[in-house]
N, C-alpha and C. Protein backbone atom coordinates (compact mmCIF):
# COMPACT_ATOMS: atom_id res chain seq x y z
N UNK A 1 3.94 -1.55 -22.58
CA UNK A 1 4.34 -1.69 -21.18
C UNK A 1 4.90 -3.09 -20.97
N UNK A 2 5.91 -3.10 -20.39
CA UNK A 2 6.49 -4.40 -20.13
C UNK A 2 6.14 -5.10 -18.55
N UNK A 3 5.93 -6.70 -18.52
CA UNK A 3 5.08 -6.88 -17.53
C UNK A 3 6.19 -8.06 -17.03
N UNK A 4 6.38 -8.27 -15.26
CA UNK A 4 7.08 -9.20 -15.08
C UNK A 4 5.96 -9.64 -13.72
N UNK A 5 6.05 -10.85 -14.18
CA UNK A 5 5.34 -11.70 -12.60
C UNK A 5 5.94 -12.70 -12.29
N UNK A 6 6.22 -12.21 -10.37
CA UNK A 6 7.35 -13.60 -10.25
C UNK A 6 6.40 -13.87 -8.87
N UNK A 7 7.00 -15.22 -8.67
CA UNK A 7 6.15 -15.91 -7.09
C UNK A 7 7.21 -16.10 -6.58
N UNK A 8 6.84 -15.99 -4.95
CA UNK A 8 7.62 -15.57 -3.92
C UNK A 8 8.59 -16.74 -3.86
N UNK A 9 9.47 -16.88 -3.03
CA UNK A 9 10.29 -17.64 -2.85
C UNK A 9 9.99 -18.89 -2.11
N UNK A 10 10.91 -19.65 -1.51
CA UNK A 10 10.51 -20.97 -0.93
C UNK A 10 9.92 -20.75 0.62
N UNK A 11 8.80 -21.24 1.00
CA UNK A 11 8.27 -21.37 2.92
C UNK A 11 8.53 -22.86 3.11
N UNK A 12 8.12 -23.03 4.39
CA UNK A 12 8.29 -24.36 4.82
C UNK A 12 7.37 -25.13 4.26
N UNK A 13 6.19 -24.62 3.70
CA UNK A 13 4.95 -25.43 3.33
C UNK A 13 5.24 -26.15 1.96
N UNK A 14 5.81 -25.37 1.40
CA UNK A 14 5.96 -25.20 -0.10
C UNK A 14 7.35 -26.56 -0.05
N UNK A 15 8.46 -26.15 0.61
CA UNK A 15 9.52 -27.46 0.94
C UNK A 15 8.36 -28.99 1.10
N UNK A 16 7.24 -28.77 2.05
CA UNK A 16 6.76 -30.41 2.35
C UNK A 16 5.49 -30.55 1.33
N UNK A 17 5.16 -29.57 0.09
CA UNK A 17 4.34 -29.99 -0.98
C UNK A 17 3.13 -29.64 -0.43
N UNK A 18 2.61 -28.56 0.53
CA UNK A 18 1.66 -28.69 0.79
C UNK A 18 0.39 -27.50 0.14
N UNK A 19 -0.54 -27.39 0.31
CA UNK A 19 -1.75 -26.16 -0.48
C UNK A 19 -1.82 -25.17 0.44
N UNK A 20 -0.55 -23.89 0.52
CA UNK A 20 -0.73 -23.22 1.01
C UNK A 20 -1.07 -21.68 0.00
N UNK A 21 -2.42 -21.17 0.46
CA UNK A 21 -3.22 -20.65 -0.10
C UNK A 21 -3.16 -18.79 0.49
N UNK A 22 -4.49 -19.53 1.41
CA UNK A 22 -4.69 -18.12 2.55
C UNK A 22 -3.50 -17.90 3.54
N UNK A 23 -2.66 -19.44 3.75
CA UNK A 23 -2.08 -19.13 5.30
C UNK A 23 -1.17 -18.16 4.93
N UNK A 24 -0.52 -17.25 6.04
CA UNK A 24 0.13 -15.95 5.95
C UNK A 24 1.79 -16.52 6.03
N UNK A 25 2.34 -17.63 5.58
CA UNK A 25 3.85 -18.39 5.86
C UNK A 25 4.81 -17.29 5.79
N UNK A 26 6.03 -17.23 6.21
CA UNK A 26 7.10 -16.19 5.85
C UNK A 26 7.77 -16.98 4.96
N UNK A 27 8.95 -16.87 4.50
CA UNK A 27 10.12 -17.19 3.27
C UNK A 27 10.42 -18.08 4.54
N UNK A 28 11.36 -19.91 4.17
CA UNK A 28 12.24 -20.50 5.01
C UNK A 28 13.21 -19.95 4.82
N UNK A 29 14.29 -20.31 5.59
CA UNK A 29 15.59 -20.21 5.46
C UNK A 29 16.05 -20.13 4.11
N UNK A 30 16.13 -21.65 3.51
CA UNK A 30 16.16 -21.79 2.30
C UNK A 30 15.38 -20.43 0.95
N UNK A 31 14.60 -20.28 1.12
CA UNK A 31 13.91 -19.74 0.47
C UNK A 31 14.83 -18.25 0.15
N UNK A 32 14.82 -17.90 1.64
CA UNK A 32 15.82 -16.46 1.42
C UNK A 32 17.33 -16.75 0.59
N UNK A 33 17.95 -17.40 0.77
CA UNK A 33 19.30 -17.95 0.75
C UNK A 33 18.78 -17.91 -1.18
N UNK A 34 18.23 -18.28 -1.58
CA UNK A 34 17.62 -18.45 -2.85
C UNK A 34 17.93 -17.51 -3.76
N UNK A 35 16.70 -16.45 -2.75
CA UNK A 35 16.30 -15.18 -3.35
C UNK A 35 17.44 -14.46 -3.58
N UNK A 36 18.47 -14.45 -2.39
CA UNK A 36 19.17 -13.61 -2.39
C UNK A 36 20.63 -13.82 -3.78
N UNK A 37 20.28 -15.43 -3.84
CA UNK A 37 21.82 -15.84 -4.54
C UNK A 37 21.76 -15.64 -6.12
N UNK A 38 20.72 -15.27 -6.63
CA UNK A 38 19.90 -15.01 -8.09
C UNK A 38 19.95 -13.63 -8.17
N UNK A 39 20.16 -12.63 -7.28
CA UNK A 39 20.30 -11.35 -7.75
C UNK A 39 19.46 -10.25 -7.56
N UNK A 40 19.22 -9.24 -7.60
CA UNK A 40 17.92 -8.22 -7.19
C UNK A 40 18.42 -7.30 -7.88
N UNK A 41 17.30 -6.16 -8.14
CA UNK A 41 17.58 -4.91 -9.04
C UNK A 41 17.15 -3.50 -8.41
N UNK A 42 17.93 -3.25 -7.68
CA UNK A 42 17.72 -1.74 -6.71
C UNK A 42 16.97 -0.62 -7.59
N UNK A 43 17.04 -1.12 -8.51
CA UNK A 43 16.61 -0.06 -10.15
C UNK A 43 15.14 0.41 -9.71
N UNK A 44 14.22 -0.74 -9.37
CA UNK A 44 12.71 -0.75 -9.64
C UNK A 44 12.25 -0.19 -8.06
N UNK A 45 11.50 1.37 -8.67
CA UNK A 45 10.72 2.14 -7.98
C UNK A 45 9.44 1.55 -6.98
N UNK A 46 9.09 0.63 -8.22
CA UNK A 46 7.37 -0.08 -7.93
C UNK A 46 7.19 -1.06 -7.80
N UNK A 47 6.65 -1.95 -6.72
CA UNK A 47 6.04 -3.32 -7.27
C UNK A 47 4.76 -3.42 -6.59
N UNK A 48 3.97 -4.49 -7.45
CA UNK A 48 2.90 -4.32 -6.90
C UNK A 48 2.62 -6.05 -5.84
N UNK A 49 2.30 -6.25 -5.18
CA UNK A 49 2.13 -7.27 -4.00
C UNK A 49 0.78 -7.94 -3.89
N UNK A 50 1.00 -9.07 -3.59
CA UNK A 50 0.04 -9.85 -2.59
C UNK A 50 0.30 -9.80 -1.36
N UNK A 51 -0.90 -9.65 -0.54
CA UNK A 51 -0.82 -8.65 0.71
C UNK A 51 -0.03 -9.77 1.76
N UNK A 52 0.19 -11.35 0.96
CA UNK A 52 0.92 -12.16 2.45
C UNK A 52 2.62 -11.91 2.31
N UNK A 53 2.78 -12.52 3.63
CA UNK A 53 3.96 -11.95 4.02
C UNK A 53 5.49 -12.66 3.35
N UNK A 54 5.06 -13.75 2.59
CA UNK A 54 5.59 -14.49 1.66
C UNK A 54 6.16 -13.82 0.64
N UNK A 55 5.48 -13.13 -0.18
CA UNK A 55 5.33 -12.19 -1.23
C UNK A 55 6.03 -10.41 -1.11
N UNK A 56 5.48 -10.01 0.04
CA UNK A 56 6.10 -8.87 0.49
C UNK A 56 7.54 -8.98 0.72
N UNK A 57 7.70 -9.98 1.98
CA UNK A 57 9.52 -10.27 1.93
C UNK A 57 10.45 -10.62 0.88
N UNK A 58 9.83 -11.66 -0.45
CA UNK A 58 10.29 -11.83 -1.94
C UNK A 58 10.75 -10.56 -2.57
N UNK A 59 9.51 -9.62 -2.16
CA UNK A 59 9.83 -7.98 -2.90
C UNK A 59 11.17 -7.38 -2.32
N UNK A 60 10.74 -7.43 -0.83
CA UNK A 60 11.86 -6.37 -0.29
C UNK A 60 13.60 -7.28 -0.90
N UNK A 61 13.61 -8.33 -1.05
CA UNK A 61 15.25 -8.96 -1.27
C UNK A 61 15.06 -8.29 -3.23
N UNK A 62 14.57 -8.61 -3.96
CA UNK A 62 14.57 -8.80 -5.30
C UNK A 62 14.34 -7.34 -5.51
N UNK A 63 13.76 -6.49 -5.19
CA UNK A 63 13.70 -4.93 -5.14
C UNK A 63 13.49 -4.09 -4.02
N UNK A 64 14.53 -4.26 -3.69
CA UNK A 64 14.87 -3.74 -2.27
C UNK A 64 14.76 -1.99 -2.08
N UNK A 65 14.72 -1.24 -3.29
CA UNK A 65 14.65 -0.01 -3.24
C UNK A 65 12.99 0.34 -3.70
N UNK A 66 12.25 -0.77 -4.12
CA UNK A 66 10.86 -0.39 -4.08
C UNK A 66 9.69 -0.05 -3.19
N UNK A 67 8.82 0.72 -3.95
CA UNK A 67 8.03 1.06 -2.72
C UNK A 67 7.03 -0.09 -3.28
N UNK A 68 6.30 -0.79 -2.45
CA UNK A 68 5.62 -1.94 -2.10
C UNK A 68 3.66 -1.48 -2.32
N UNK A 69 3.02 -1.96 -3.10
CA UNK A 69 1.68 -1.36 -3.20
C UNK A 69 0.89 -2.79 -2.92
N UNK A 70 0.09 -2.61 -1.91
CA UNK A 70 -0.71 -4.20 -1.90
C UNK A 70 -1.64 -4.19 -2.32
N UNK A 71 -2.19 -5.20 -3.48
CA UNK A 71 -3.24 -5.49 -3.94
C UNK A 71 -3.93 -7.10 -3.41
N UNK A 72 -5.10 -6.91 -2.94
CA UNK A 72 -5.52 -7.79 -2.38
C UNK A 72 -6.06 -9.01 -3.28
N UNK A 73 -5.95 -8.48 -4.72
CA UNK A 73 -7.04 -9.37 -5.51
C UNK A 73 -5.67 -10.27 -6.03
N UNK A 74 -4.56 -10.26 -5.67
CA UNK A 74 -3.49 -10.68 -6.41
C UNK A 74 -3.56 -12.12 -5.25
N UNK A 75 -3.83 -11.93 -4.09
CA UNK A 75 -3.60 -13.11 -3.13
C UNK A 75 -3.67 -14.81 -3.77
N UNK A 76 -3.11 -15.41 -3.30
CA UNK A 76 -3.04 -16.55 -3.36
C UNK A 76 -4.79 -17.50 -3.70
N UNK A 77 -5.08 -18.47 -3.89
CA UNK A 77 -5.88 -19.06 -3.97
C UNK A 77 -6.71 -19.51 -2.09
N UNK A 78 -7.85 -19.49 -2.03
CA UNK A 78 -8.34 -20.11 -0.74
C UNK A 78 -8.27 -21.58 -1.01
N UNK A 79 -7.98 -22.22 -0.23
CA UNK A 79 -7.94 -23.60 -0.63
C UNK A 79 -8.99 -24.38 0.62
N UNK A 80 -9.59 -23.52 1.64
CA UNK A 80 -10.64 -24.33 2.29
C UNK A 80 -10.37 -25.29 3.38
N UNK A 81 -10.87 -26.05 3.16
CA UNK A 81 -10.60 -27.47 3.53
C UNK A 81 -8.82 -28.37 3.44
N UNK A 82 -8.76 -27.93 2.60
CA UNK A 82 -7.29 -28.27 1.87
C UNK A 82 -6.35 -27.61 2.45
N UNK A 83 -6.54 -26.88 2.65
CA UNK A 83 -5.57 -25.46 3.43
C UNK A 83 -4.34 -26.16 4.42
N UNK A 84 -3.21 -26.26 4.18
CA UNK A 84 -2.36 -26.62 4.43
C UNK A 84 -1.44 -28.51 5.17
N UNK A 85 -2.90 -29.05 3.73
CA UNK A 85 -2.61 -30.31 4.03
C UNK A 85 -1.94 -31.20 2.08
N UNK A 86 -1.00 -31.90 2.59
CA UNK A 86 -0.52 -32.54 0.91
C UNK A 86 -1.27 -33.15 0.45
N UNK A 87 -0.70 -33.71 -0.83
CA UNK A 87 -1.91 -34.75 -1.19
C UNK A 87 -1.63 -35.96 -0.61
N UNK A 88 -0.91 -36.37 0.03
CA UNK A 88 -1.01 -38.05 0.76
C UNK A 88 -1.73 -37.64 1.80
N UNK A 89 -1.72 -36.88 2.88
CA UNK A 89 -2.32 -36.76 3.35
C UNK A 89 -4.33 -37.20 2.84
N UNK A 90 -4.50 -36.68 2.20
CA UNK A 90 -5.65 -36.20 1.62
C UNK A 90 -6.19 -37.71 0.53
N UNK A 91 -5.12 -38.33 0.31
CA UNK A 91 -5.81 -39.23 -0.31
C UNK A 91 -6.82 -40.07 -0.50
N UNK A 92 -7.22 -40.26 0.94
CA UNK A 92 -8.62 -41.18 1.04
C UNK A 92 -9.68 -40.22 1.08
N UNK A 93 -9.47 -38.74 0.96
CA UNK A 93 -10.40 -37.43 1.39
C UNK A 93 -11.50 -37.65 0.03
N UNK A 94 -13.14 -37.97 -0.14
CA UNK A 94 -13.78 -37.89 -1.37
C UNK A 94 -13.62 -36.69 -1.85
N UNK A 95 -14.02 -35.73 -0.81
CA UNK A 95 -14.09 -33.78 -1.47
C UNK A 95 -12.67 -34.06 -2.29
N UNK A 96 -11.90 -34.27 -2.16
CA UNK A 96 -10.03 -34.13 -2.44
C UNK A 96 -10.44 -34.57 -3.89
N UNK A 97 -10.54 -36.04 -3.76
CA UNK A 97 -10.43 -36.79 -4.95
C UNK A 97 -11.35 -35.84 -5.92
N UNK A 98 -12.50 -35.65 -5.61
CA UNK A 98 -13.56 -35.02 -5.94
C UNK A 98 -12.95 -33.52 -7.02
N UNK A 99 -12.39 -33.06 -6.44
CA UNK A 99 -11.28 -31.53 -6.79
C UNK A 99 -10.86 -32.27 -8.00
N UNK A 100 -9.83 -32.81 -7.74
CA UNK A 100 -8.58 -33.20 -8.52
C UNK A 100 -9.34 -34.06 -10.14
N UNK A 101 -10.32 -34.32 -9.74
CA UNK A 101 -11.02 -34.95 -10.93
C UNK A 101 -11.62 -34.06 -11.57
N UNK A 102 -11.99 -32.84 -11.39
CA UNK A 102 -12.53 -32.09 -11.73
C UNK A 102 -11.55 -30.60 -12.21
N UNK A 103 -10.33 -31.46 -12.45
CA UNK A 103 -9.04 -30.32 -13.01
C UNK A 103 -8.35 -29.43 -11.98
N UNK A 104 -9.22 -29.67 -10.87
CA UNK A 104 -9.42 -28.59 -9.86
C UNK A 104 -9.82 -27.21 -10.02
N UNK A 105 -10.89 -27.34 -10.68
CA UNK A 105 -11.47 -25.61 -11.11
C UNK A 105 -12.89 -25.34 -10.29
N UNK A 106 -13.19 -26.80 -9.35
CA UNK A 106 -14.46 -26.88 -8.71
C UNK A 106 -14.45 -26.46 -7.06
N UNK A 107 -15.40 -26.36 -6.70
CA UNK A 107 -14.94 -25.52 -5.45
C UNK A 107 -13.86 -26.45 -4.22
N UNK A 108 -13.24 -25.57 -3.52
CA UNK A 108 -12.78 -26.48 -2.23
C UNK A 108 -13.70 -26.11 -1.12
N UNK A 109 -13.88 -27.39 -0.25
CA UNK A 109 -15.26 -26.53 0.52
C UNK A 109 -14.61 -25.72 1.70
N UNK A 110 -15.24 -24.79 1.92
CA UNK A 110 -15.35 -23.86 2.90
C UNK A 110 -14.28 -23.13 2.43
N UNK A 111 -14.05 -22.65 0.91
CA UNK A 111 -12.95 -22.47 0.40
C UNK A 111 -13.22 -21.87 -1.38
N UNK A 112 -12.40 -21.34 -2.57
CA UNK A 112 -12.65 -21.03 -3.31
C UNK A 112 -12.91 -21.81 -3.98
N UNK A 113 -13.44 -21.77 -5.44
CA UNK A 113 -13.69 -22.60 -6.57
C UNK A 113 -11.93 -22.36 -7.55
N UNK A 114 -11.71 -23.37 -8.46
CA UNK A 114 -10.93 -22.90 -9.15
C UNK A 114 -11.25 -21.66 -9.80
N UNK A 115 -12.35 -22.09 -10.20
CA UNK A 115 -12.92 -20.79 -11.72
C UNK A 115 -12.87 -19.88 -10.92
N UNK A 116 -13.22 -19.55 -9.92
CA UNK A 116 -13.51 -18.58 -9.40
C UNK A 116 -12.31 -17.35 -8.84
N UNK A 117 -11.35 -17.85 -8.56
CA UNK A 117 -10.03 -17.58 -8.28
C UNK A 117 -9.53 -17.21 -9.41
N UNK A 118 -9.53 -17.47 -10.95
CA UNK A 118 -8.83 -17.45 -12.25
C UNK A 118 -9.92 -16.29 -12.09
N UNK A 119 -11.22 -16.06 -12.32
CA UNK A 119 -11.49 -14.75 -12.66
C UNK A 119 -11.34 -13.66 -11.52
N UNK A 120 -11.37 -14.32 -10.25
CA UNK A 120 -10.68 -13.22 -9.77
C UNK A 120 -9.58 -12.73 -9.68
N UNK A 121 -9.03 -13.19 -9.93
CA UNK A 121 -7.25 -12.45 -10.37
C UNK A 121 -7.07 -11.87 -11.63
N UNK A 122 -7.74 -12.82 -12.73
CA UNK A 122 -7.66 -11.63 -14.19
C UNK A 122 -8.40 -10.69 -14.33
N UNK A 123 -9.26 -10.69 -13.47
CA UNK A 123 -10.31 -8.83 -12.87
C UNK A 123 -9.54 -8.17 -12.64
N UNK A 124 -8.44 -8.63 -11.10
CA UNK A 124 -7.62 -7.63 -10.72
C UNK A 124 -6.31 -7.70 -11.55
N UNK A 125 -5.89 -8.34 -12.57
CA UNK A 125 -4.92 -8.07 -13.28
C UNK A 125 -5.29 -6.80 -13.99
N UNK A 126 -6.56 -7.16 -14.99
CA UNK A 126 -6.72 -6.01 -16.16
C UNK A 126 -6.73 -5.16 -15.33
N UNK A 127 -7.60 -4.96 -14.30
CA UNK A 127 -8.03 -3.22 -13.71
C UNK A 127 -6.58 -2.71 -13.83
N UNK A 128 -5.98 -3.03 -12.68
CA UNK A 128 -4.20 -3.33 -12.33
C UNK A 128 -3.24 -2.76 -13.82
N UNK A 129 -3.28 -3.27 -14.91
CA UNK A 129 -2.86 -3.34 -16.46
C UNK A 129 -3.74 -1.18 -16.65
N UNK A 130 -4.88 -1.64 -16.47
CA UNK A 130 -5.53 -0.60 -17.47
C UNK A 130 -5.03 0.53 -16.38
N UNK A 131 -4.83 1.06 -15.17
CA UNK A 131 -4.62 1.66 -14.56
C UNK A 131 -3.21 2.14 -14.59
N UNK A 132 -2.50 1.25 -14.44
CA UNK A 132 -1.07 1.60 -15.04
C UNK A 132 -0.63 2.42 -16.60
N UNK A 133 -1.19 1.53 -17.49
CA UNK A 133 -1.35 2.30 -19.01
C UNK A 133 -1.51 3.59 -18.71
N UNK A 134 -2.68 4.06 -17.85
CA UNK A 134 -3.77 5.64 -17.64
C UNK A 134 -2.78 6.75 -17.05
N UNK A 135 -1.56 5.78 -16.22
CA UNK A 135 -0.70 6.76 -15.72
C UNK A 135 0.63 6.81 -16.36
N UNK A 136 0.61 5.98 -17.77
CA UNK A 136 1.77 6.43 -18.28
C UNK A 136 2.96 5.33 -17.81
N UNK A 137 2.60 4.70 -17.18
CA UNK A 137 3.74 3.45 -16.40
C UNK A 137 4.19 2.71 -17.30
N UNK A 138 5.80 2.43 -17.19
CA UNK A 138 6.29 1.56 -18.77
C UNK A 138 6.93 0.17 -18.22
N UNK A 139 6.67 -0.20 -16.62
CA UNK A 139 6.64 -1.08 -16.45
C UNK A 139 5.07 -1.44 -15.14
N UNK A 140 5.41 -2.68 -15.38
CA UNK A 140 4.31 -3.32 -14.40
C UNK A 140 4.99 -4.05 -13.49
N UNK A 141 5.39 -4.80 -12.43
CA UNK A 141 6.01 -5.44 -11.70
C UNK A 141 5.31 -6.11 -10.51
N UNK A 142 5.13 -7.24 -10.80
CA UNK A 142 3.82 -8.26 -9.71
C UNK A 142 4.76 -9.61 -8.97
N UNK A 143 4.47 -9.37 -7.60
CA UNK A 143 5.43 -10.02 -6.55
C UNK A 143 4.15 -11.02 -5.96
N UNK A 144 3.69 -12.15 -6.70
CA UNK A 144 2.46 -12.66 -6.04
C UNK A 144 3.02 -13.99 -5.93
N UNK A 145 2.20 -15.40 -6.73
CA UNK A 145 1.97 -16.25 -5.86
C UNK A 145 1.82 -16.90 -7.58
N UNK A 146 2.09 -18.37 -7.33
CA UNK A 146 2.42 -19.46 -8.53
C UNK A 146 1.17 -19.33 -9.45
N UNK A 147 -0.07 -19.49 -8.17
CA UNK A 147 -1.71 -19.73 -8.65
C UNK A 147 -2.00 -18.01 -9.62
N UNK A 148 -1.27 -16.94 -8.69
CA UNK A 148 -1.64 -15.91 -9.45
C UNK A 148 -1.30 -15.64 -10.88
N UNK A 149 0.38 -16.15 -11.22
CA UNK A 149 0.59 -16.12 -12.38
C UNK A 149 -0.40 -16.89 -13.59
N UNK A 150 -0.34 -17.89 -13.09
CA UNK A 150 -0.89 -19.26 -14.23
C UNK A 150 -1.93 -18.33 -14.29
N UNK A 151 -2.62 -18.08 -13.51
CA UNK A 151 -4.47 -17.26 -14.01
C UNK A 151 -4.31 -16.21 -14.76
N UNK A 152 -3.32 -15.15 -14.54
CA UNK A 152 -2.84 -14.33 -15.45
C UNK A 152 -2.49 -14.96 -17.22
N UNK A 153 -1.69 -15.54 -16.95
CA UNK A 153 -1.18 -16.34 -18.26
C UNK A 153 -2.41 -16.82 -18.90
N UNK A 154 -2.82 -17.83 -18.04
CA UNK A 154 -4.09 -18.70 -18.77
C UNK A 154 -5.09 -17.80 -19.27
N UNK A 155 -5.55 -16.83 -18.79
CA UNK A 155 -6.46 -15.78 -19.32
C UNK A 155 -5.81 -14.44 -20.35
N UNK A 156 -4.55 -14.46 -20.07
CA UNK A 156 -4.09 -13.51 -21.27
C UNK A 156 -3.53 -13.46 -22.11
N UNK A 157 -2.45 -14.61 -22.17
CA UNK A 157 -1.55 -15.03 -23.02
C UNK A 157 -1.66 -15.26 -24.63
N UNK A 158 -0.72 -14.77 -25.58
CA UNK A 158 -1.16 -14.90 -26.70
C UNK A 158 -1.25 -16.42 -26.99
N UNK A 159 -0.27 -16.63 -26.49
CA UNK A 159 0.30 -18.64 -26.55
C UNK A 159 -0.62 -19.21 -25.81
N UNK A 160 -1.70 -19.96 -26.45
CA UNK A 160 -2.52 -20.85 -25.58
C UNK A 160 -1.47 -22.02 -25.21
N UNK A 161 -1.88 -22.41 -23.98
CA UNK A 161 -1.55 -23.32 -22.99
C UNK A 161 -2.79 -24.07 -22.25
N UNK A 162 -2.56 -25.18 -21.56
CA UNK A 162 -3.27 -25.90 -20.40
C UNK A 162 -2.42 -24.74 -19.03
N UNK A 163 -3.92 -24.43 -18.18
CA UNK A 163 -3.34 -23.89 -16.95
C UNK A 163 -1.95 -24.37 -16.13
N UNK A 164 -2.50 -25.39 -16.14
CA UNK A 164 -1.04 -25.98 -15.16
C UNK A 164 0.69 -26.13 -16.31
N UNK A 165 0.12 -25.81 -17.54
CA UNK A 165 1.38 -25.94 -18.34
C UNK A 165 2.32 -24.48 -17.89
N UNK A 166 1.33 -23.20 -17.23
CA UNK A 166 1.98 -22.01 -17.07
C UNK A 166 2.26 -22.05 -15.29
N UNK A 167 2.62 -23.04 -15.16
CA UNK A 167 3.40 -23.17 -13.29
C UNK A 167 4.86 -22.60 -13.74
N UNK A 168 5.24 -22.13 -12.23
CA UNK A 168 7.04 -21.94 -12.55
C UNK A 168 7.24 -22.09 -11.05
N UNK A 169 8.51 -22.33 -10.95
CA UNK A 169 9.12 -22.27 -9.39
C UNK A 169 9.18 -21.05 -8.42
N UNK A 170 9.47 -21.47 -7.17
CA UNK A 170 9.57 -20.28 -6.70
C UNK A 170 10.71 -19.34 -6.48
N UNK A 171 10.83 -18.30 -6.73
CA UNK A 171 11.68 -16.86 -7.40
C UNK A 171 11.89 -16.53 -8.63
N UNK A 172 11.25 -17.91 -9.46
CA UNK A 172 10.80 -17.70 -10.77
C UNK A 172 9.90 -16.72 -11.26
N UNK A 173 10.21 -16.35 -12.58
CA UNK A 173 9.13 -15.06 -13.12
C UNK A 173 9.10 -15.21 -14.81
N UNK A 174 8.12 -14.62 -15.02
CA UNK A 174 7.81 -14.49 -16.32
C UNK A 174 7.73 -12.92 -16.82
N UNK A 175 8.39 -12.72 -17.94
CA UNK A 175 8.14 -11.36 -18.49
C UNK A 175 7.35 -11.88 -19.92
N UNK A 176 6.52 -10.60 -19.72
CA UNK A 176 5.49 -10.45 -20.90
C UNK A 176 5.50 -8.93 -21.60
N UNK A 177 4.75 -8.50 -22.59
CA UNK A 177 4.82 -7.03 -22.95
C UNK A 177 3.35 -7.15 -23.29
N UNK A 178 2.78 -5.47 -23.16
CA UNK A 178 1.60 -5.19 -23.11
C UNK A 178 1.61 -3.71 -24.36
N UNK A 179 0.41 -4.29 -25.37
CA UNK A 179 0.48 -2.61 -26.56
C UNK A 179 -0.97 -1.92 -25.69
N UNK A 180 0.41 -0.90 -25.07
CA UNK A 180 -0.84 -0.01 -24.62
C UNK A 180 -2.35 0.41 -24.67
N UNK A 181 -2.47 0.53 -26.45
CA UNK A 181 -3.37 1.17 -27.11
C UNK A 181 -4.52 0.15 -27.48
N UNK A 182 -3.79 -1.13 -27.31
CA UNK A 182 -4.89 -1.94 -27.73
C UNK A 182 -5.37 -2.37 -26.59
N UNK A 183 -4.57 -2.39 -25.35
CA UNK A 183 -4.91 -3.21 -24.22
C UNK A 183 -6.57 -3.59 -23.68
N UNK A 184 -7.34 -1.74 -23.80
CA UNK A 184 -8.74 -2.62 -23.31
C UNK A 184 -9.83 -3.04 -24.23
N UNK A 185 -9.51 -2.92 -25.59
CA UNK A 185 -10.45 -3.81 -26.37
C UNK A 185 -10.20 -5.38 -26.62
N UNK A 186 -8.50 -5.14 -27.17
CA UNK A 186 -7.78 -6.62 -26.72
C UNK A 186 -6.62 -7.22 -25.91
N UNK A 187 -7.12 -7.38 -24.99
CA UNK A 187 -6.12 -7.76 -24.22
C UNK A 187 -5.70 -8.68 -23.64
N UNK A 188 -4.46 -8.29 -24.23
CA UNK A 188 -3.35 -9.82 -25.05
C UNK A 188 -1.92 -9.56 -24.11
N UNK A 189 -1.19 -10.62 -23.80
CA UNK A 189 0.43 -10.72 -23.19
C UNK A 189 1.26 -10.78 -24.12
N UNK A 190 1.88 -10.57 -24.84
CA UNK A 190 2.71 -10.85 -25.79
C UNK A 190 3.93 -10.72 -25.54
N UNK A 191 4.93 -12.08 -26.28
CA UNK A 191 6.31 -12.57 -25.66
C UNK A 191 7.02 -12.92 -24.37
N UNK A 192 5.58 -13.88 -24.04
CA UNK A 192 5.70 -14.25 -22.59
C UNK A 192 7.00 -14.81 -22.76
N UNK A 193 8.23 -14.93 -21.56
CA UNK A 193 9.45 -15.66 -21.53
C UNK A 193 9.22 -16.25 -19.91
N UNK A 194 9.76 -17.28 -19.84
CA UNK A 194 10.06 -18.02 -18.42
C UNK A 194 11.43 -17.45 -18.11
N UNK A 195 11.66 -16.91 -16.65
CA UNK A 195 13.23 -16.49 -15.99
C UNK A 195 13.34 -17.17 -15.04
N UNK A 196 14.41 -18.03 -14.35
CA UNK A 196 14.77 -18.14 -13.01
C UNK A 196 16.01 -17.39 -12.29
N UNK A 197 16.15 -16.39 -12.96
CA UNK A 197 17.30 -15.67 -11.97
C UNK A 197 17.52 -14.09 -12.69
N UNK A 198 17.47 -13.46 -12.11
CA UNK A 198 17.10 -11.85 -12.13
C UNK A 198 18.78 -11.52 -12.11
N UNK A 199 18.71 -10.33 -12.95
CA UNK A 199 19.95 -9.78 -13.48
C UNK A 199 20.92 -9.35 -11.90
N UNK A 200 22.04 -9.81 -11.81
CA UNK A 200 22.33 -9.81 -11.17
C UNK A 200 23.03 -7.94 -10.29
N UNK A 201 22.40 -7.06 -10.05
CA UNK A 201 22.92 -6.00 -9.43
C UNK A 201 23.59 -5.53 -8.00
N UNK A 202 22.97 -6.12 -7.66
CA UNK A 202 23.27 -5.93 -5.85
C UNK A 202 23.25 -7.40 -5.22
């Protein structure tokens, strides 16, 4: 099965550098203008979503003839406290400093842990993976969020990496391939590639 995961396009938050997580942002201006100038593929039946509205609108420009399935476990990271502030802002913040020293895999308060977010997304990846295989599906197609990929990658990838080495931009995507048969004893990404611009159809 062949697997592509791309993160949504540009919001306003994302233009001023900021940790937008839970908030529900739409695409800026910019962002659409983006999406649209890289190309979309009317081809693809399916994609699967993070339920914000960031992600959904990314789908409808880039596969505009798909039907849209939301998965909630794909969402973005909670960021807490952090939640839609930069890091200058935040600089004299101890909790902040506190994070960032700690790789950021430690909790944000009133907010997720890193670790905790990485296994919840590669939960809902495999289920997501093994469910697809069960129905015979020869592609996979995931319209989420920067944090969702890297956790994917970082937990499945044949190519070890540092988490933050698997970031990409936004309307950026990665294709990977999946051997069916081996998928739930080992399960592995194989021939991850980095894309920034989707075959151009429509």
């Amino acid at each position: 099965m062949k697997v592509l995961l791309m993160r949504h396009g540009k919001t306003a938050g994302n233009l001023q550098r900021r940790d937008i997580g839970r908030t529900d942002e739409p695409l800026c201006p910019e962002g659409i203008a983006h999406l649209r100038a890289t190309g979309s593929d009317p081809a693809v039946r399916r994609v699967y979503v993070s339920p914000l509205r960031r992600c959904r609108e990314t789908a409808a420009i880039k596969f505009p003839n798909a039907e849209q399935i939301v998965i909630p476990g794909l969402r973005e990271m909670d960021f807490g406290d952090f939640e839609g502030r930069c890091a200058d802002e935040m600089a004299q913040d101890a909790d902040y400093r506190a994070w960032l020293e700690g790789n950021c895999m430690g909790p944000c308060p009133n907010g997720e842990s890193g670790e905790g977010f990485i296994r919840r997304v590669a939960s809902c990846f495999d289920e997501l993976a093994r469910a697809c295989i069960e129905r015979g599906e020869e592609d996979l197609i995931i319209v989420a969020h920067g944090g969702t990929a890297m956790s994917v990658l970082w937990s499945f990838a044949q190519e070890k990496r540092e988490y933050y080495e698997w970031g990409l931009g936004n309307g950026c995507y990665y294709q990977a391939e999946i051997e069916d048969l081996t998928w739930c004893t080992n399960p592995v990404l194989k021939n991850v590639t980095l894309h920034e611009i989707i075959s151009k159809k429509a």
